[in-house]
Protein backbone atom coordinates (compact mmCIF):
# COMPACT_ATOMS: atom_id res chain seq x y z
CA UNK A 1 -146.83 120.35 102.97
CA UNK A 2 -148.25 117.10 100.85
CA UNK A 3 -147.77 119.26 97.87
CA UNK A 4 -144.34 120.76 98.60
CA UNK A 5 -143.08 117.32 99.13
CA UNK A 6 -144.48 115.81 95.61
CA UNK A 7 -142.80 118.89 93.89
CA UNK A 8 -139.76 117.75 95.65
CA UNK A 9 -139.89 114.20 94.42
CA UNK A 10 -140.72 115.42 90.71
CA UNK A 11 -137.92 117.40 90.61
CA UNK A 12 -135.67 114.84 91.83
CA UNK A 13 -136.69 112.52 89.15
CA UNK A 14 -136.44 114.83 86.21
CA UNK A 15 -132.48 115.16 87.59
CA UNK A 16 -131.62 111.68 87.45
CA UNK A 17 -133.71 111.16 83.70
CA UNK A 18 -131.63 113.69 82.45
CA UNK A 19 -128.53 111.83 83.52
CA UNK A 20 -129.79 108.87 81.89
CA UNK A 21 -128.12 109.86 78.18
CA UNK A 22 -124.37 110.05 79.60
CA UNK A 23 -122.13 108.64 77.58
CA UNK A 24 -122.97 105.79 75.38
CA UNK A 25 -122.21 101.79 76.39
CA UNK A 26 -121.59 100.90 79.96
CA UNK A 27 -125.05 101.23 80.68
CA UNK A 28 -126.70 104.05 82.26
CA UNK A 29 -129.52 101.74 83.40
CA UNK A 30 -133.01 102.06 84.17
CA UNK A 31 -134.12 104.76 86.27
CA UNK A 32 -135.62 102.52 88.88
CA UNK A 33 -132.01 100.99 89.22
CA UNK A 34 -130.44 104.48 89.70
CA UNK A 35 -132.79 105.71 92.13
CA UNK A 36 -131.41 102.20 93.91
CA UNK A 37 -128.04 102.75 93.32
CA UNK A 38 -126.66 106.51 94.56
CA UNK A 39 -124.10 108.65 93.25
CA UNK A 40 -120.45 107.60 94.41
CA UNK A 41 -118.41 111.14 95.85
CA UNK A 42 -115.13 109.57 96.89
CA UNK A 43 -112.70 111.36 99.08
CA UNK A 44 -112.13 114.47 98.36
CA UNK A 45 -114.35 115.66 96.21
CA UNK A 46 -117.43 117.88 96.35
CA UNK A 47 -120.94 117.37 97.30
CA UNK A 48 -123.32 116.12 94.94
CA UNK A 49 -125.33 119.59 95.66
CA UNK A 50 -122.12 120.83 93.95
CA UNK A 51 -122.34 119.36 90.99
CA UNK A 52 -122.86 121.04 87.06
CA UNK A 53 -123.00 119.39 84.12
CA UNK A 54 -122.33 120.94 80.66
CA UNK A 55 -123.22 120.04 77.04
CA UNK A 56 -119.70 120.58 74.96
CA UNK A 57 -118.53 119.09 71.72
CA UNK A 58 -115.91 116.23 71.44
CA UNK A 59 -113.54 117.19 68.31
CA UNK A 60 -111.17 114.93 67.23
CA UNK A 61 -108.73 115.33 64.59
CA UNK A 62 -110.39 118.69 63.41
CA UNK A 63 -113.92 116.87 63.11
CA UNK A 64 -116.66 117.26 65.26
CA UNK A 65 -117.62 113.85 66.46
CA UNK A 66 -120.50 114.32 68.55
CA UNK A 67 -122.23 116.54 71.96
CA UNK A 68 -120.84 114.91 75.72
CA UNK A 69 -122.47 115.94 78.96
CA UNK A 70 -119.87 116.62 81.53
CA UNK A 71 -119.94 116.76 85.03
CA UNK A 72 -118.17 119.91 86.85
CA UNK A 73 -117.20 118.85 90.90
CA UNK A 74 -115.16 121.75 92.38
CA UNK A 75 -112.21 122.69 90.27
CA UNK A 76 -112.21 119.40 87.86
CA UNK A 77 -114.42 118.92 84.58
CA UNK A 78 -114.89 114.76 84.63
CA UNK A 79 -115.87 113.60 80.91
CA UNK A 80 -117.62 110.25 80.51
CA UNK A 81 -115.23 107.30 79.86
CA UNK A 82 -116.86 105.53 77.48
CA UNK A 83 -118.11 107.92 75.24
CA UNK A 84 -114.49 109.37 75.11
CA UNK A 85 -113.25 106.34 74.32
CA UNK A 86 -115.68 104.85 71.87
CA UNK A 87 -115.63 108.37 69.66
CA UNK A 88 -111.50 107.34 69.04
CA UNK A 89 -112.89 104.06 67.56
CA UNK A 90 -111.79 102.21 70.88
CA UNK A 91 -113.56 98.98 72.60
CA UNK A 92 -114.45 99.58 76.16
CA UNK A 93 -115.28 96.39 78.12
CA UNK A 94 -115.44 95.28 81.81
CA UNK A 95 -114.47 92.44 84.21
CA UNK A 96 -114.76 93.10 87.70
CA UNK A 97 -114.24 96.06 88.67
CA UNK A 98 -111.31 96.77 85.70
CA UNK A 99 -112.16 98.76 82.45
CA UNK A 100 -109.95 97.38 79.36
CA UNK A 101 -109.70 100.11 76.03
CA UNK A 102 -107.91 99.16 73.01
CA UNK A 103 -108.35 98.12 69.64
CA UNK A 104 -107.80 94.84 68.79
CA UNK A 105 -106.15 94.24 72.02
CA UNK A 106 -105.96 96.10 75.28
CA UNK A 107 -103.83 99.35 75.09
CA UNK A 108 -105.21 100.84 78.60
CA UNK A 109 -106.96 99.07 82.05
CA UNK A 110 -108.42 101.32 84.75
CA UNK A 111 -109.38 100.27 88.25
CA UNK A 112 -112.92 101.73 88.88
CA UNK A 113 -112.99 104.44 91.85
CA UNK A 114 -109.61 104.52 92.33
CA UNK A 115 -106.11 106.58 90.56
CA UNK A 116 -104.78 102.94 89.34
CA UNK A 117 -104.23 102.23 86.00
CA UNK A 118 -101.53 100.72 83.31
CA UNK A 119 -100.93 101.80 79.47
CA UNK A 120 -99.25 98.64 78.12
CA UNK A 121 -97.22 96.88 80.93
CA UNK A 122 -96.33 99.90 82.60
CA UNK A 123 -97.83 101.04 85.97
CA UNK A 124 -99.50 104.72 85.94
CA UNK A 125 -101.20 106.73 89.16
CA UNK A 126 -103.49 108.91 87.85
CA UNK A 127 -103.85 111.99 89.56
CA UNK A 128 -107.50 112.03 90.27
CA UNK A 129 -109.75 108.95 91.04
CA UNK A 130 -111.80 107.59 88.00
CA UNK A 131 -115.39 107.80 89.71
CA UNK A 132 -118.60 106.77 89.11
CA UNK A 133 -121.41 109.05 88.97
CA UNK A 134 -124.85 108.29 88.58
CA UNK A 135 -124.02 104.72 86.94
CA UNK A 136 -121.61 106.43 84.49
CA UNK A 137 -117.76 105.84 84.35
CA UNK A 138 -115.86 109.84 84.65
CA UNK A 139 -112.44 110.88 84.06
CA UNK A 140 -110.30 113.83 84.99
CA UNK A 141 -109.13 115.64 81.60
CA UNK A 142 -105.07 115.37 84.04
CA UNK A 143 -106.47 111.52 84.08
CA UNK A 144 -107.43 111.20 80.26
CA UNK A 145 -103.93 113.01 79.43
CA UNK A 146 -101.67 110.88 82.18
CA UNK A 147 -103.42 107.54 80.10
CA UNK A 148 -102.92 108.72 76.78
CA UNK A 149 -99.52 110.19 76.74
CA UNK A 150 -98.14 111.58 73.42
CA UNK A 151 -101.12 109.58 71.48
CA UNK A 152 -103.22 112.91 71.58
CA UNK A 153 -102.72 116.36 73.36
CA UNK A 154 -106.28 117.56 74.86
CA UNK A 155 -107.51 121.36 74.60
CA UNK A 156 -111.07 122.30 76.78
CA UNK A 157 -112.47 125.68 75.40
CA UNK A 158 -115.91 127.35 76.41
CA UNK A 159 -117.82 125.01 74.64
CA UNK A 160 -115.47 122.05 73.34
CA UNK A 161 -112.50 119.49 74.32
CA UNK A 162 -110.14 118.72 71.27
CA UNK A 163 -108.24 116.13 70.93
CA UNK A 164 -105.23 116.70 68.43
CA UNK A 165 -103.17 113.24 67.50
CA UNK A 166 -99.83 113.23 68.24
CA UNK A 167 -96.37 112.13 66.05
CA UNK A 168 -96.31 108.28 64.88
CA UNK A 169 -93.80 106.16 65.22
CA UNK A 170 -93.51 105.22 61.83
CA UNK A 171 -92.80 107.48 59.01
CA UNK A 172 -95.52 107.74 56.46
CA UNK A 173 -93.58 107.68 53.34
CA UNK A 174 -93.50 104.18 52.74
CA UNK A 175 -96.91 102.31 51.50
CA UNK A 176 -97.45 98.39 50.15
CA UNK A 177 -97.67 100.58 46.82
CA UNK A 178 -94.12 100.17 47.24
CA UNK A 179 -94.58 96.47 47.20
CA UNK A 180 -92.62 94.39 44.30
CA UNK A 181 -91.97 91.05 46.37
CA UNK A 182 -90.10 89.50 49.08
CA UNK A 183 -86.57 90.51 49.04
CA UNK A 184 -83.10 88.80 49.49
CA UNK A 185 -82.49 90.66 52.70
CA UNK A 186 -81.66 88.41 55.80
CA UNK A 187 -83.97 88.89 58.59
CA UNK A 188 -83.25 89.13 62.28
CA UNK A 189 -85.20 86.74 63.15
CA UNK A 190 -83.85 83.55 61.21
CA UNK A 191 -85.43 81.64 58.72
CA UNK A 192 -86.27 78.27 60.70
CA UNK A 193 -87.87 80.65 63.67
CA UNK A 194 -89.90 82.31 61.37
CA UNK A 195 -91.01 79.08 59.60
CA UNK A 196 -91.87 77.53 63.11
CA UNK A 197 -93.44 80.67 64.07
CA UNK A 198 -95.57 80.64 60.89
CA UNK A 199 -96.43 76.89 60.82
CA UNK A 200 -97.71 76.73 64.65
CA UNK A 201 -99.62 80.06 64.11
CA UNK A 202 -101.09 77.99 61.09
CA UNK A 203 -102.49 75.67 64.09
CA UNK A 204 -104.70 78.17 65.60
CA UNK A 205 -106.22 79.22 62.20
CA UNK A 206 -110.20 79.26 62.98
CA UNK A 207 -109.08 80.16 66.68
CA UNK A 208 -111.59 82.71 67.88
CA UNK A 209 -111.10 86.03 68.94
CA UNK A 210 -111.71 87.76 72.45
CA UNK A 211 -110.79 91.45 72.97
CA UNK A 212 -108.24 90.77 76.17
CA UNK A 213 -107.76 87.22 75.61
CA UNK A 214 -105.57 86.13 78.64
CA UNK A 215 -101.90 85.96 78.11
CA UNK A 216 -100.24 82.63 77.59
CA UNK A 217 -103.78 81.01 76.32
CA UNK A 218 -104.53 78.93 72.77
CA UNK A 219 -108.16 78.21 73.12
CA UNK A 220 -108.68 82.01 72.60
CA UNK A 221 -106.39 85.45 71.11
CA UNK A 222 -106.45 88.55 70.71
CA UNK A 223 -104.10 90.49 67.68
CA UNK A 224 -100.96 90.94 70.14
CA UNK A 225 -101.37 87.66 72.40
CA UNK A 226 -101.48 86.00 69.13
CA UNK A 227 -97.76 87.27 68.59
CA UNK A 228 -96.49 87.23 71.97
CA UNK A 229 -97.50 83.66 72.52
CA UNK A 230 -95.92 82.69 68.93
CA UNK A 231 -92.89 84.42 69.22
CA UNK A 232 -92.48 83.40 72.69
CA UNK A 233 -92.33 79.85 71.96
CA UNK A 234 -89.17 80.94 69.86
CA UNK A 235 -87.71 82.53 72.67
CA UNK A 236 -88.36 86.06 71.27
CA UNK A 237 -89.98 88.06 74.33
CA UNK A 238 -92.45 90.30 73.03
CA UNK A 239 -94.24 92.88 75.53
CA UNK A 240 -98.24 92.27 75.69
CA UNK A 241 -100.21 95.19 73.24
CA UNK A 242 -99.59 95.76 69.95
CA UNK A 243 -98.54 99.63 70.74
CA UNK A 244 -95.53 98.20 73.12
CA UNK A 245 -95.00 95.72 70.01
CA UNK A 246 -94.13 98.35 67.74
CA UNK A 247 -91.40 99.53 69.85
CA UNK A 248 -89.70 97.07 69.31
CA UNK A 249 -86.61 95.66 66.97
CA UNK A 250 -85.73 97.91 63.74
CA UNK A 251 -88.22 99.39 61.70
CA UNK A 252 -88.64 97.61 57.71
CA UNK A 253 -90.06 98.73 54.70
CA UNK A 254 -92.82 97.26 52.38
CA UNK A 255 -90.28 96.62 49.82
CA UNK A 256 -87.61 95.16 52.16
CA UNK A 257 -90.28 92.74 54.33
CA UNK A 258 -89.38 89.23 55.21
CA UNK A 259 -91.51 86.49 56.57
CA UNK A 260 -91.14 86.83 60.79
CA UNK A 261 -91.53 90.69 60.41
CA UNK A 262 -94.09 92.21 62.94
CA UNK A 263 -96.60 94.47 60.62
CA UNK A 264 -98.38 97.05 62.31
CA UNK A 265 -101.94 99.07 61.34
CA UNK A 266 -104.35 101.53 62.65
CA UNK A 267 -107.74 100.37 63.70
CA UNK A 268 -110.20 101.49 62.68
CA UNK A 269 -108.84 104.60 60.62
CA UNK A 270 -111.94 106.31 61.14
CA UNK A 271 -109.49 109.68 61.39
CA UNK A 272 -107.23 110.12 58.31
CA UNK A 273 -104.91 111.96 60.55
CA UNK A 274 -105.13 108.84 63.23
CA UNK A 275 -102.12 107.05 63.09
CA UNK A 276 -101.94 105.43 66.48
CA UNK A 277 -101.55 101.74 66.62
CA UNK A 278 -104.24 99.06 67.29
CA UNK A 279 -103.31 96.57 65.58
CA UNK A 280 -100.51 93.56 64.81
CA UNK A 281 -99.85 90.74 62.42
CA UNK A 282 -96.97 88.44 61.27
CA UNK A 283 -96.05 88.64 57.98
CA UNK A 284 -95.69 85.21 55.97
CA UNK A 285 -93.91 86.11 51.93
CA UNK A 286 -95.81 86.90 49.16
CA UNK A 287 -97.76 89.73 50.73
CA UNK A 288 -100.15 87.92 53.17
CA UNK A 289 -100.09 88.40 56.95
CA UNK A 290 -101.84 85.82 59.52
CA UNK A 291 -103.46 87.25 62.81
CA UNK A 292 -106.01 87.49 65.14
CA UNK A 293 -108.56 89.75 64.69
CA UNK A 294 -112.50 89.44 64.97
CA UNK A 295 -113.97 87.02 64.17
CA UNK A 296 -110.87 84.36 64.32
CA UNK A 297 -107.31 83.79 63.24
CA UNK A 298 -106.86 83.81 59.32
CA UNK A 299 -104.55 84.51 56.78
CA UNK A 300 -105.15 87.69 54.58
CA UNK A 301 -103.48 89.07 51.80
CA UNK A 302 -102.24 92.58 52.43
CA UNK A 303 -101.03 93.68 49.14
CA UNK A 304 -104.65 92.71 48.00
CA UNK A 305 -106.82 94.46 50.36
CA UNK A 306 -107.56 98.02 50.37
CA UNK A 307 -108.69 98.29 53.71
CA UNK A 308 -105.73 97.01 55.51
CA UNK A 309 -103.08 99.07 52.88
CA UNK A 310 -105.09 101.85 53.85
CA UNK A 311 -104.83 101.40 57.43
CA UNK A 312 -101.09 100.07 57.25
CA UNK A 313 -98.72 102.52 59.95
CA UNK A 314 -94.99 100.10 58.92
CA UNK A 315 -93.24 96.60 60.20
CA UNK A 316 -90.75 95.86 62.47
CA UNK A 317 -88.48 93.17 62.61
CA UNK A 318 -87.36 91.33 66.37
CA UNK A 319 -84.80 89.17 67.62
């Protein structure tokens, strides 16, 4: 009976080691703090006896990216949230007991073990709770798809889950190869607000940044607080992430920008085919752009810089 019993233990401890390389960041913790801290079946779902886990590939954009372990509770494969996320390029963080994914700012925030969530400013129920199992944040594929709308349409096979990006919102014939100078055209947004709006975003140069700095706040941004807080003090409501931003006002070429123009970018353009947006500046004249972005506010020169050219999705200019 001693012996049975050992085997029993052993077993059980092989089962939770092997859980211990789910997903990457978020912590999957030691193994003496999972034996301390049980798996979390929420209403509804299945057993933990139940429960099978599968080694598939996560391709994105026609490339593989890397091997996820998923979990398999009744009739619903759950995928591990942060490894998900951080394969698109995406910062995961936590406060409480909310998850916050975006680029340079927030794009989506999930309520652990529950169906609440919000893309942007708007409100979404997800149909099936985001759970934690075994230390590790899971989501539904139906979740995954509810969060991420037309960004990417998701495909699970026998052995994969592909993620396909979807339309952007800008076209992708124009480029700051088209760039020849600041044009003549009058902007919406008039010439004294975007002078005030550039000179008191000039005050926060050096200002650092914090991924989900809190709205409203000057001691810290992030790339679309940076904007809404500017513009705001203009009267110009802008909504908080840079993807709501982008909505927003008429769409501008390269060759027909004026300072006060919102310019938008991709972040971090690890997928050519990844034109999603993640990230938002102001545009000044003369090609250069202030924002927030890590490690601080600065002023860069666009029409210099390969990187941000390359990663450039188009402008938009507010009232």
């Amino acid at each position: 009976m001693l012996k049975q019993i050992a085997i029993g233990f052993f077993s059980t401890a092989l089962f939770l080691t092997g859980c211990a390389n789910f997903g990457q960041g978020g912590g999957a913790g030691t193994l003496e703090n999972r034996q301390h801290q049980p798996t979390r079946i929420m209403q509804g779902q299945a057993a933990p006896g139940s429960q099978t886990n599968q080694n598939i590939r996560l391709v994105i954009a026609g490339e593989t990216t890397e091997n996820i372990v998923t979990v398999r509770i009744a009739d619903q494969t759950y995928i591990p949230l942060d490894t998900f996320f951080q394969a698109l390029g995406y910062t995961v963080t936590r406060e409480n007991n909310e998850i916050h994914i975006g680029f340079t700012d927030p794009m989506y925030s999930i309520t652990e073990d529950s169906t609440q969530a919000s893309v942007g400013e708007e409100e979404v129920t997800l149909p099936h709770t985001v759970t934690t199992i075994n230390n590790q944040t899971y989501a539904t594929i139906p979740s995954l798809e509810a969060l991420l709308g037309a960004s990417y349409t998701l495909q699970l096979t026998a052995d994969s889950l592909i993620l396909t990006p979807g339309e952007s919102i800008f076209p992708e014939d124009d480029s700051w190869d088209n760039f020849q100078g600041d044009t003549e055209a009058a902007p919406a947004v008039t010439s004294a607000q975007a002078n005030r709006i550039i000179n008191q975003g000039k005050k926060y140069l050096g200002v650092k940044y914090v991924f989900g700095a809190r709205t409203g706040r000057t001691s810290s941004f992030d790339c679309s607080s940076y904007t809404q807080y500017l513009y705001g003090q203009q009267g110009i409501r802008l909504p908080r992430t840079a993807r709501a931003q982008a909505t927003r006002g008429s769409y501008v070429k390269v060759a027909n920008l004026r300072p006060g123009d919102l310019l938008f970018f991709s972040v971090p353009g690890r997928f050519s085919s990844d034109r999603t947006v993640g990230h938002v500046g102001i545009y000044m004249g003369n090609g250069r752009m202030i924002h927030a972005a890590p490690p601080r506010v600065a002023i860069i020169n666009v029409a210099n810089s390969s990187y941000w050219k390359r990663v450039y999705l188009g402008a938009r200019r507010v009232r």
